[in-house]
Protein backbone atom coordinates (compact mmCIF):
# COMPACT_ATOMS: atom_id res chain seq x y z
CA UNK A 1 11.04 -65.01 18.74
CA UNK A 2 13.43 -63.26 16.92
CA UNK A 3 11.09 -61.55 14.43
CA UNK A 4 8.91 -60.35 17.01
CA UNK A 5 11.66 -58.65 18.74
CA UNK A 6 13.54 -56.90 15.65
CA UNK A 7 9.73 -55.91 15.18
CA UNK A 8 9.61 -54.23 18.61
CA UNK A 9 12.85 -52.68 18.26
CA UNK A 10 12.14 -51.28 14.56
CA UNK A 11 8.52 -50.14 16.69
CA UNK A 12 10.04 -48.33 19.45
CA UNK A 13 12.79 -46.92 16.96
CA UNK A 14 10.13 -45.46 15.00
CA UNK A 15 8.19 -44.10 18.20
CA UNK A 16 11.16 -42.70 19.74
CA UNK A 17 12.42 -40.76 16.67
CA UNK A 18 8.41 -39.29 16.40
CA UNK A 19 9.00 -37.92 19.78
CA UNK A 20 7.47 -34.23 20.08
CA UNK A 21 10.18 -33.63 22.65
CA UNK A 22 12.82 -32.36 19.88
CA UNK A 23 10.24 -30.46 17.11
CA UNK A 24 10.98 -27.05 16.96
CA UNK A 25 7.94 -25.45 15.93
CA UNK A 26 7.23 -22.08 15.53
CA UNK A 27 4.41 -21.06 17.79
CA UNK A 28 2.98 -17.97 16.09
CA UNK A 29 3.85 -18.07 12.71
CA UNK A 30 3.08 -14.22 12.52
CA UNK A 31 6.20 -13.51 15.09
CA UNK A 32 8.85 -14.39 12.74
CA UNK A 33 7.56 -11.95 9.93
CA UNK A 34 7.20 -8.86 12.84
CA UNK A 35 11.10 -9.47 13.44
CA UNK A 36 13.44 -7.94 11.28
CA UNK A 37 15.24 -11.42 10.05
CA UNK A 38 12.92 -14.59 10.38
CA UNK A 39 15.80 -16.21 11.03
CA UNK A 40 17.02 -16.99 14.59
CA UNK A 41 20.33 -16.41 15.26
CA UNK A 42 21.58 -18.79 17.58
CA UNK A 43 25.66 -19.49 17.99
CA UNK A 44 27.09 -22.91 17.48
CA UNK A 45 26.46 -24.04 20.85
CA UNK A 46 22.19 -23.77 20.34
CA UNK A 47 22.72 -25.16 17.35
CA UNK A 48 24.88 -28.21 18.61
CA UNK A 49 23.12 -29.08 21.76
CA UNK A 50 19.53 -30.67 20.64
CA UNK A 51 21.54 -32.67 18.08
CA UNK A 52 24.34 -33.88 20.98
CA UNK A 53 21.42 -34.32 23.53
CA UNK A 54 19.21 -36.51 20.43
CA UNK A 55 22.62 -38.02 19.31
CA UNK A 56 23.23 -39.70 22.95
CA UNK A 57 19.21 -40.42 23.87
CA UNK A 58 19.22 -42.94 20.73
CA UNK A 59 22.86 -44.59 22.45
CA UNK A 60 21.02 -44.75 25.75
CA UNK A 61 17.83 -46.48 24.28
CA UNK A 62 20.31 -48.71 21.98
CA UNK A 63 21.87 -49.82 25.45
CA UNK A 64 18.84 -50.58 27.63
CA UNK A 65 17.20 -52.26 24.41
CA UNK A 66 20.88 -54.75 24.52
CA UNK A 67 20.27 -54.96 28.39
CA UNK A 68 17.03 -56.26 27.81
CA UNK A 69 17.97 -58.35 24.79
CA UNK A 70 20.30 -59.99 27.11
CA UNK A 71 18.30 -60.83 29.75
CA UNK A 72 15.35 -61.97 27.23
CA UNK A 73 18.45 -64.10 25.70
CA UNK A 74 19.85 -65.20 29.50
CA UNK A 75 16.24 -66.29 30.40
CA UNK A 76 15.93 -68.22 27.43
CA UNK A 77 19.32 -69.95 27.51
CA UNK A 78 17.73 -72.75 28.99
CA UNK A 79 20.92 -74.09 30.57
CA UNK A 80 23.49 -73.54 27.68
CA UNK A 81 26.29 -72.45 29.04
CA UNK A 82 27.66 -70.89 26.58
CA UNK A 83 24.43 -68.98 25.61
CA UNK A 84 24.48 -67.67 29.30
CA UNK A 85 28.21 -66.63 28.72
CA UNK A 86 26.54 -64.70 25.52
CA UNK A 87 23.73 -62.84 27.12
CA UNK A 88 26.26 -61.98 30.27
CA UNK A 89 28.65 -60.15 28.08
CA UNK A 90 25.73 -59.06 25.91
CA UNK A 91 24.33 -57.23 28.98
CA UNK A 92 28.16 -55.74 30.83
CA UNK A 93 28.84 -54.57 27.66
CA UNK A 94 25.79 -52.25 27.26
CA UNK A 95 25.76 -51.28 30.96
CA UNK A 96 29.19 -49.98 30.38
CA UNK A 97 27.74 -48.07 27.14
CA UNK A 98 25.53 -46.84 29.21
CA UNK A 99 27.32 -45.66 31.87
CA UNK A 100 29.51 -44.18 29.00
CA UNK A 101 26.70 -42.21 27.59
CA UNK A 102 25.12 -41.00 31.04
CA UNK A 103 28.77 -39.71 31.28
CA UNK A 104 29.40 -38.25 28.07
CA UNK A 105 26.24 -36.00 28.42
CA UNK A 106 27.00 -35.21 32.11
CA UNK A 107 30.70 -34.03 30.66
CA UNK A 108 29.15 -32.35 27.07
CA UNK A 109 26.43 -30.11 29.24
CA UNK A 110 28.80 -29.25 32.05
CA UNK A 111 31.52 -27.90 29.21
CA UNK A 112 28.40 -26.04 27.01
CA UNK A 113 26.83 -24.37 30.34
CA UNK A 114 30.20 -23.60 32.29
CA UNK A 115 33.40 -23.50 30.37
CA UNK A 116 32.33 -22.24 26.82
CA UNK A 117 29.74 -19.38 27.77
């Protein structure tokens, strides 16, 4: 049971980090060589936000993948109480890191769009 889950995780790791939604492709390659620098010139905060935005997405999947470790782990307890104890801490502890993150990126893209520009 505990193969096929670090299996799943190491899977949906690996599709998660393959997602298209953070490739920054150049659509027409001929556009950069028409400019007069290929290139862009972006200020710190372009350059900061896809990594702070990827950089809390991985700590949101990390949490719901411990919420549902814990409630694979408090189905499973069979009884045990202090398995149950586990997978309840297991689970408050990751819905306060998720609550953290869903906070921290509220507070990061408030500051980037208001206070620094």
């Amino acid at each position: 049971m505990v193969n096929i889950m670090k299996n799943f995780i190491y899977k949906l790791t690996f599709l998660y980090v393959l997602q298209p939604a953070y490739a920054f492709a150049e659509t027409d390659a001929n556009e950069a060589f028409r400019n007069s620098s290929a290139v862009p010139k972006k200020d710190i905060i372009e350059l900061l936000n896809p990594i702070i935005t990827a950089i809390l997405g991985i700590a949101a999947t990390i949490a719901v993948l411990i919420i549902i470790l814990g409630g694979l782990q408090y189905i499973t307890a069979a009884g045990n109480p202090e398995t149950i104890q586990k997978s309840k801490g297991a689970v408050t502890n990751a819905v306060i890191g998720l609550i953290a993150t869903i906070l921290a990126y509220a507070l990061i893209t408030f500051i980037l769009n208001n206070v620094v520009r």
